[in-house]
C-alpha atoms as a PDB file:
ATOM      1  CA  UNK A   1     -15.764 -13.662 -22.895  1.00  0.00           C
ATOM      2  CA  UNK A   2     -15.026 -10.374 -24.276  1.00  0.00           C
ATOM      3  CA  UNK A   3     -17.669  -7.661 -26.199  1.00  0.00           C
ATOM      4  CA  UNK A   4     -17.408  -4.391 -28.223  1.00  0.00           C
ATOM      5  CA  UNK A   5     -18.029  -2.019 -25.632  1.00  0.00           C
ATOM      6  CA  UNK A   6     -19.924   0.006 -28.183  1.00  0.00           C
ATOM      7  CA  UNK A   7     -22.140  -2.142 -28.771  1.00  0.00           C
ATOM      8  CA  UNK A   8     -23.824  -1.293 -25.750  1.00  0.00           C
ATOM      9  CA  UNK A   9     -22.765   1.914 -25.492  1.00  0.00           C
ATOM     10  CA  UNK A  10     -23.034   3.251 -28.664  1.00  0.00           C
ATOM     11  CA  UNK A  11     -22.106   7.236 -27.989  1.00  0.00           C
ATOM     12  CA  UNK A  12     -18.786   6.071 -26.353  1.00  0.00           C
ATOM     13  CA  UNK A  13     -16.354   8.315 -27.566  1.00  0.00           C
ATOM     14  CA  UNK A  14     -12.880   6.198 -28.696  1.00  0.00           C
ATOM     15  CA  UNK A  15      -9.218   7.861 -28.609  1.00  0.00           C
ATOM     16  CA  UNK A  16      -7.321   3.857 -28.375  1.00  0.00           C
ATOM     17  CA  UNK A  17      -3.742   5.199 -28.407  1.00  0.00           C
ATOM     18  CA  UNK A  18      -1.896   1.921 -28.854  1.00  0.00           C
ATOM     19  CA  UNK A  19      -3.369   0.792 -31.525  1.00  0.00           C
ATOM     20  CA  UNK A  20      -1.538   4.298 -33.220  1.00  0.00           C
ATOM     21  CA  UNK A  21       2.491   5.216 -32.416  1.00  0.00           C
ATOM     22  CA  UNK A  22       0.935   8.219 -30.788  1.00  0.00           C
ATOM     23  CA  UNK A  23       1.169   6.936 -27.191  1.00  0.00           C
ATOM     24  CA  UNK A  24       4.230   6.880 -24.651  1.00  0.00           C
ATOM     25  CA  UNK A  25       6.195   4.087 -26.150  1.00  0.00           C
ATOM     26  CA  UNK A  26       6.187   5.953 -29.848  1.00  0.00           C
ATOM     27  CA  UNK A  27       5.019   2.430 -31.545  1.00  0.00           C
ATOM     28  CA  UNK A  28       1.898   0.492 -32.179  1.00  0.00           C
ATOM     29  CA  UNK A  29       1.423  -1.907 -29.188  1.00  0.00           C
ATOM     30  CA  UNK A  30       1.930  -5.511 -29.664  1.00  0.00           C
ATOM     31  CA  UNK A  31      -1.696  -7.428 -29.596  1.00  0.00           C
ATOM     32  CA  UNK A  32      -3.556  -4.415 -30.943  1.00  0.00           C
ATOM     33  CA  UNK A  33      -4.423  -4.841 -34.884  1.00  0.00           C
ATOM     34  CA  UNK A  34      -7.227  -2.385 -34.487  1.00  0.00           C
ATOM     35  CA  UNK A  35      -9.071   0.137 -32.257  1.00  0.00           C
ATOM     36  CA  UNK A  36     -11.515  -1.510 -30.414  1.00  0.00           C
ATOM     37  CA  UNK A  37     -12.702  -1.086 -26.593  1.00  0.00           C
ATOM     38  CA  UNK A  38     -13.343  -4.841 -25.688  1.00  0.00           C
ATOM     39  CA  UNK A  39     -14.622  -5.266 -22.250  1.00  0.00           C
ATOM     40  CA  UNK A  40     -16.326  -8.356 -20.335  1.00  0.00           C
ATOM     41  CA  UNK A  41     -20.053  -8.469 -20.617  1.00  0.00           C
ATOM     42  CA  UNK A  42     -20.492  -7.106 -17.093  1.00  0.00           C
ATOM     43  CA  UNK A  43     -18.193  -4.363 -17.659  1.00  0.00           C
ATOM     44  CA  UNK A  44     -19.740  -3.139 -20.680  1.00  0.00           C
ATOM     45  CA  UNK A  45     -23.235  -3.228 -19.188  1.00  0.00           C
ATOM     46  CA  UNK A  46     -21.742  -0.809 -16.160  1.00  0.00           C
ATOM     47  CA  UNK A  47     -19.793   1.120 -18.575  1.00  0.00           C
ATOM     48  CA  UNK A  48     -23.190   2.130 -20.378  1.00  0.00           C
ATOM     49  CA  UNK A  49     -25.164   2.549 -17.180  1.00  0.00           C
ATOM     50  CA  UNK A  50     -22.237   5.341 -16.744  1.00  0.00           C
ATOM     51  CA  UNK A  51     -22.767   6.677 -20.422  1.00  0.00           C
ATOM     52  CA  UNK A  52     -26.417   6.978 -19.948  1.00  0.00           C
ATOM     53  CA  UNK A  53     -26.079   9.075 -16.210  1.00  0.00           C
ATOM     54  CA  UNK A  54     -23.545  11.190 -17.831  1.00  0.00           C
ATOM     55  CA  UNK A  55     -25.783  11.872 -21.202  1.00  0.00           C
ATOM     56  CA  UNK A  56     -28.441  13.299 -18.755  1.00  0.00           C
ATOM     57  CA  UNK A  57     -26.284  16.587 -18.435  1.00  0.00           C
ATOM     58  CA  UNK A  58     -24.709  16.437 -21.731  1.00  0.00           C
ATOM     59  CA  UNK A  59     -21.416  14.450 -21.130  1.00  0.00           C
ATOM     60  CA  UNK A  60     -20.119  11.121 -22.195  1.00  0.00           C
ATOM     61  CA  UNK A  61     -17.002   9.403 -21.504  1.00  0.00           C
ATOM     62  CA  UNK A  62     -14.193   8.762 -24.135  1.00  0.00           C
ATOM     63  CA  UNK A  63     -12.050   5.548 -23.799  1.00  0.00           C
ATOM     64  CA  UNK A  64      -8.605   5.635 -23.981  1.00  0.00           C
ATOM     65  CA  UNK A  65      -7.778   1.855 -23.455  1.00  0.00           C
ATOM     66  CA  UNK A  66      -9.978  -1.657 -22.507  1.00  0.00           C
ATOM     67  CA  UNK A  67      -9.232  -4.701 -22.275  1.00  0.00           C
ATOM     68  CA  UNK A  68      -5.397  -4.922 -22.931  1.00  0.00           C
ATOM     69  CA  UNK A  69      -4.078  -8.198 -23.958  1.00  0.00           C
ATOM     70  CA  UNK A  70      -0.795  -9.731 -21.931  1.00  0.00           C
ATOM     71  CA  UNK A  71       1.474  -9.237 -24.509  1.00  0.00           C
ATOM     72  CA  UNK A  72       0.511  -5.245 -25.082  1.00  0.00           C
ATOM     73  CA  UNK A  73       1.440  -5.086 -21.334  1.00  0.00           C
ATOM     74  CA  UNK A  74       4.901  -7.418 -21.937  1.00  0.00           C
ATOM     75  CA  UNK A  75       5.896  -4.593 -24.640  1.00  0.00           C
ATOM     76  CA  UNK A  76       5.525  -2.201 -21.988  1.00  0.00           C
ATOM     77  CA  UNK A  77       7.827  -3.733 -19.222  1.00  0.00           C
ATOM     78  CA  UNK A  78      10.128  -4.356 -22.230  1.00  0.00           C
ATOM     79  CA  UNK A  79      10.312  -0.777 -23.083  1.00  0.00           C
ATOM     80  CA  UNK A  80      11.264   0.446 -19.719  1.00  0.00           C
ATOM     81  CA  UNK A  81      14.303  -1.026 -20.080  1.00  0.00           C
ATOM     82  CA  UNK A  82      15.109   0.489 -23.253  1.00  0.00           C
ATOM     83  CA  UNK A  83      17.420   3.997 -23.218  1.00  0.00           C
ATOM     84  CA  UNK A  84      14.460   7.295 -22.251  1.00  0.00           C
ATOM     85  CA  UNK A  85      13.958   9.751 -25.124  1.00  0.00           C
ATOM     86  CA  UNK A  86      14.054  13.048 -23.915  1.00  0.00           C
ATOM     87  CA  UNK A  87      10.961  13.868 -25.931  1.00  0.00           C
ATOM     88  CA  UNK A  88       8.890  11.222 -25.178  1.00  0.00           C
ATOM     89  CA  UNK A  89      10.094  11.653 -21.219  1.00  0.00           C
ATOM     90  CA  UNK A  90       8.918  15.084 -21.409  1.00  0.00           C
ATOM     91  CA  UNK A  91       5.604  14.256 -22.532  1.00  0.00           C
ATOM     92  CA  UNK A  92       4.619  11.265 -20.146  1.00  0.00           C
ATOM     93  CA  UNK A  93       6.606  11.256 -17.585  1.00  0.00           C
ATOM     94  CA  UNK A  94       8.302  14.143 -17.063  1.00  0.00           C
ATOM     95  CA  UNK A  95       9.648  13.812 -13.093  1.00  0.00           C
ATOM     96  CA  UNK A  96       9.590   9.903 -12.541  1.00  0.00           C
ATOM     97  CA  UNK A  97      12.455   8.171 -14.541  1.00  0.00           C
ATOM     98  CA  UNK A  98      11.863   5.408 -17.440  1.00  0.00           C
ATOM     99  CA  UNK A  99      13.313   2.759 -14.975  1.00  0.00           C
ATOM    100  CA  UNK A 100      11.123   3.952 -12.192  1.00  0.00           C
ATOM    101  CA  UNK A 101       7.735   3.729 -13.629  1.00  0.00           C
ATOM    102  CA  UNK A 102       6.902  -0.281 -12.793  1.00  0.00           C
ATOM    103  CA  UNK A 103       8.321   0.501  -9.205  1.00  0.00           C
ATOM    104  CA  UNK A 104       6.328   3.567  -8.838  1.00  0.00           C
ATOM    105  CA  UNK A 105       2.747   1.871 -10.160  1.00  0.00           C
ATOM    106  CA  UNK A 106       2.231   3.376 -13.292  1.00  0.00           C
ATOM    107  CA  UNK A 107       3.168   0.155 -15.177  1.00  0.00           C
ATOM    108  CA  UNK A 108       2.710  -3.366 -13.922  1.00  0.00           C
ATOM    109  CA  UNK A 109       4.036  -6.873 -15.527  1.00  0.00           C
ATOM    110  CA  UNK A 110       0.401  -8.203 -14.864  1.00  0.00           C
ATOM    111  CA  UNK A 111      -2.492  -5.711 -15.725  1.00  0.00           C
ATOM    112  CA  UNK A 112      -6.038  -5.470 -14.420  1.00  0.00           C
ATOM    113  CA  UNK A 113      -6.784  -4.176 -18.293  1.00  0.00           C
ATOM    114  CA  UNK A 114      -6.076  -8.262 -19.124  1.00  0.00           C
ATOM    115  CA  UNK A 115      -8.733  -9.351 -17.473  1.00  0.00           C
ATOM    116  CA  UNK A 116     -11.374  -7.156 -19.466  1.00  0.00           C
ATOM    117  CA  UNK A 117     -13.022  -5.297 -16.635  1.00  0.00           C
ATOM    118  CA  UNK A 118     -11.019  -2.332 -16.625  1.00  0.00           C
ATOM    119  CA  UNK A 119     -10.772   0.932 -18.631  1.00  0.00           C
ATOM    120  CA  UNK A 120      -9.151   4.281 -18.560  1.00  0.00           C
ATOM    121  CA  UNK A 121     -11.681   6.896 -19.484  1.00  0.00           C
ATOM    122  CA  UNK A 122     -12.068  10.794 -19.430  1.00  0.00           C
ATOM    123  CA  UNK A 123     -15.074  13.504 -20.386  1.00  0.00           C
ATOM    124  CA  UNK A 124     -16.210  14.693 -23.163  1.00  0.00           C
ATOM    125  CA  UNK A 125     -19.255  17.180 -24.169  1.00  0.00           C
ATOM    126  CA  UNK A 126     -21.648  15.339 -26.417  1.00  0.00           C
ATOM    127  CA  UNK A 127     -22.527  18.432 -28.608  1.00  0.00           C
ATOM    128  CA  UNK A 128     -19.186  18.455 -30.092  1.00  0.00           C
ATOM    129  CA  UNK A 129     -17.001  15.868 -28.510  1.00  0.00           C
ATOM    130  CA  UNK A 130     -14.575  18.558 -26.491  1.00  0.00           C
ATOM    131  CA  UNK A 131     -12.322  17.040 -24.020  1.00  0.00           C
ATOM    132  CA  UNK A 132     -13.077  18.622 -20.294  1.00  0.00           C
ATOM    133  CA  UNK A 133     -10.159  19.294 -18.846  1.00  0.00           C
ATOM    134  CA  UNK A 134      -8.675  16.894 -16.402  1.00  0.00           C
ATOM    135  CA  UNK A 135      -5.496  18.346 -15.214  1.00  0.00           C
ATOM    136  CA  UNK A 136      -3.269  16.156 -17.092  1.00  0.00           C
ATOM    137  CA  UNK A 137      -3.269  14.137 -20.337  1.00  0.00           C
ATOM    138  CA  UNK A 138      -4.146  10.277 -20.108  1.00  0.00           C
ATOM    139  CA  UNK A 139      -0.860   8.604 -19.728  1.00  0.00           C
ATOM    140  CA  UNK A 140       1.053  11.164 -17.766  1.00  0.00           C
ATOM    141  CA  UNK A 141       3.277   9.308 -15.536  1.00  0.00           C
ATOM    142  CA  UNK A 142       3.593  11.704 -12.728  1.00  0.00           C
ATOM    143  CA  UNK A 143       1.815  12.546  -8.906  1.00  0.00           C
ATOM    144  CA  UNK A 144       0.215  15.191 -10.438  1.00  0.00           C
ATOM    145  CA  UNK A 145      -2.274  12.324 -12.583  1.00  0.00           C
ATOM    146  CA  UNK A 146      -3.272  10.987  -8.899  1.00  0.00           C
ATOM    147  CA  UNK A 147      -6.469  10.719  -8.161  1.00  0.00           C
ATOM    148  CA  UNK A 148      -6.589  13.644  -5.705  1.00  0.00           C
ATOM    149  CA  UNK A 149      -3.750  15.621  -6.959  1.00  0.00           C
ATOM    150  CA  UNK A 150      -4.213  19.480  -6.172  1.00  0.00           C
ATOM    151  CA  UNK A 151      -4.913  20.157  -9.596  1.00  0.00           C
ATOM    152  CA  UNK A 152      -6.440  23.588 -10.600  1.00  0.00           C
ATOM    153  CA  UNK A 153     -10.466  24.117 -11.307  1.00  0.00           C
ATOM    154  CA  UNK A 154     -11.896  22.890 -13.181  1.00  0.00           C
ATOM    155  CA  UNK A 155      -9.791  19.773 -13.480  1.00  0.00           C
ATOM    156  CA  UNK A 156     -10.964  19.085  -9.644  1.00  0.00           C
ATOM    157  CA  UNK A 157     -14.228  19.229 -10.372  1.00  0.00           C
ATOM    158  CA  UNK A 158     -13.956  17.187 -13.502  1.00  0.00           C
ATOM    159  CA  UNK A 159     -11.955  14.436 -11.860  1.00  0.00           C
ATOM    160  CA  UNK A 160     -14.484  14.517  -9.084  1.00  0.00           C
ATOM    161  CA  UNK A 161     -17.098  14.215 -11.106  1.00  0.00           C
ATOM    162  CA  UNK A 162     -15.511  10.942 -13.681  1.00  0.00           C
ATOM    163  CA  UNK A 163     -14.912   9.114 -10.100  1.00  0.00           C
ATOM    164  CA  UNK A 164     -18.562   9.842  -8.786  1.00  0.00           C
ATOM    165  CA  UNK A 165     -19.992   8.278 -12.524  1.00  0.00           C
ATOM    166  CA  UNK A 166     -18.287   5.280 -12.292  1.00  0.00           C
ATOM    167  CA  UNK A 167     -17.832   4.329  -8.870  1.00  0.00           C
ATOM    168  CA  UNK A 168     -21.949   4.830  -8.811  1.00  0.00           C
ATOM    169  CA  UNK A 169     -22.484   2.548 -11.369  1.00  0.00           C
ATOM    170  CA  UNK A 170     -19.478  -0.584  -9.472  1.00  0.00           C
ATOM    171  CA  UNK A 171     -15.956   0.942 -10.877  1.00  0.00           C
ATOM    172  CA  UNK A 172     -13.674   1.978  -8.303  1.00  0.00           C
ATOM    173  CA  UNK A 173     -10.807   4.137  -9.001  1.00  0.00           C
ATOM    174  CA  UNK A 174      -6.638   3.246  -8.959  1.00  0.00           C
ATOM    175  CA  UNK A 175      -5.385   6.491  -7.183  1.00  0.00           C
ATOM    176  CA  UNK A 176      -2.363   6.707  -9.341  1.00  0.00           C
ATOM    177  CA  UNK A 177      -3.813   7.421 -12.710  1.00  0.00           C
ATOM    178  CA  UNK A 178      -7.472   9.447 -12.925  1.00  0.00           C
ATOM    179  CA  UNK A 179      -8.395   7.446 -15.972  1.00  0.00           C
ATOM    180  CA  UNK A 180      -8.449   4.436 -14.557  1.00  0.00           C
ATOM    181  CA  UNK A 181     -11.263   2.024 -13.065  1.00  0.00           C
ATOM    182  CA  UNK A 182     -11.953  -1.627 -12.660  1.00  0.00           C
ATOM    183  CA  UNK A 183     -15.385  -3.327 -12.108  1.00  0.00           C
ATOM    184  CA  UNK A 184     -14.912  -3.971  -8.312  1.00  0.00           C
ATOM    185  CA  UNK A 185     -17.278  -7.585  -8.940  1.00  0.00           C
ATOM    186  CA  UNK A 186     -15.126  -8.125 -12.221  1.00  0.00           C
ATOM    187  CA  UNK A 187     -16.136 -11.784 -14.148  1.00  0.00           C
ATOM    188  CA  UNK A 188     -12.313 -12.892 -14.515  1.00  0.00           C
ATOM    189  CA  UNK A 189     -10.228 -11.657 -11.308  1.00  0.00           C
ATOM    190  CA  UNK A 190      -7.688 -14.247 -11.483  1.00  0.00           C
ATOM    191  CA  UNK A 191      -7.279 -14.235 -15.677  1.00  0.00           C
ATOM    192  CA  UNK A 192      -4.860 -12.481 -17.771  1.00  0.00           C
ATOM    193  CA  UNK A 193      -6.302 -12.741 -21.577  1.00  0.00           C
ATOM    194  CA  UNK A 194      -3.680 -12.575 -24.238  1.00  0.00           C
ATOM    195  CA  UNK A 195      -6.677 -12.464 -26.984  1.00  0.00           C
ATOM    196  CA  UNK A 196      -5.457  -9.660 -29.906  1.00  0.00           C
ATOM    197  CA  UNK A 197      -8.010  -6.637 -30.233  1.00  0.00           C
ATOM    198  CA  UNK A 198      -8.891  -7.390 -33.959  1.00  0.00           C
END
């Protein structure tokens, strides 16, 4: 059902946030015991047909999240309805309110990420694993992480270019959030997984 997405792409890069407390609820995510990218099968195949098109001019892609199991997503919808902290706020979602974010689309009760085909994803340099610049972090809640935000150069051009990778190779994007991408013939569409990332 679900693979390491490393083991067919090897060279992924990995930044998996909620397996840490270093992501926008401040805690370790319920259903993550370790960081792993866990994809379907298909997903993973697609996801290193990407890796390899990118490698060609000296990118790769990092992952930020995978396959994200019901419960992870269940700790999110809990914690918008816990009191905002102003730090937190100011780091992820600076001009939508914490009560605002499932109504705006940046956090959903059911997840495409449970059914193992999608992924959020920036750049990186191989050489020596730099970040390119997107315009905002990865899980910045805020019109300016839209896909076609009028974000400065070379964010455009980077964001451009992250679309053009994966849609070529079956993704398609969620205009809300630049990271973002499903497997438009994903194995599972009508499945939410509540398997722990172990």
């Amino acid at each position: 059902m679900l693979v390491d997405a490393r083991a067919f792409a090897p060279s992924l890069a990995l930044d998996l946030r909620y397996a840490t407390a270093d992501n926008f609820v401040g805690a370790r995510i319920d259903g993550y015991e370790a960081a792993r990218c866990l994809l379907s099968e298909p997903a993973a195949r697609a996801l290193a047909a990407v890796q390899r098109d990118l490698a060609a001019d000296g990118l790769g892609l990092v992952a930020f999240d995978c396959y994200r199991p019901q419960r992870a997503v269940d700790h999110f919808v809990r914690w918008t309805r816990e009191p905002a902290e102003l730090a937190r706020a100011a780091r992820h979602h600076p001009h939508v309110p914490k009560d605002a974010l499932i109504r705006k689309g940046y956090i959903a009760p059911r997840s495409g990420h449970s059914r193992g085909s999608t992924l959020d994803v920036g750049l990186v340099r191989l050489a020596d694993g730099a970040a390119l610049d997107l315009g905002t972090p990865f899980d910045f809640f805020d019109p300016l992480a839209h896909v076609d935000a009028p974000v400065p150069e070379p964010a455009r051009t980077h964001r451009a270019r992250l679309r053009a990778a994966l849609e070529r190779r079956g993704f398609r994007a969620y205009p809300p959030e630049w990271w973002h991408f499903t497997l438009a013939d994903e194995p599972y569409p009508d499945a939410y997984f509540d398997v722990l990332v172990r």
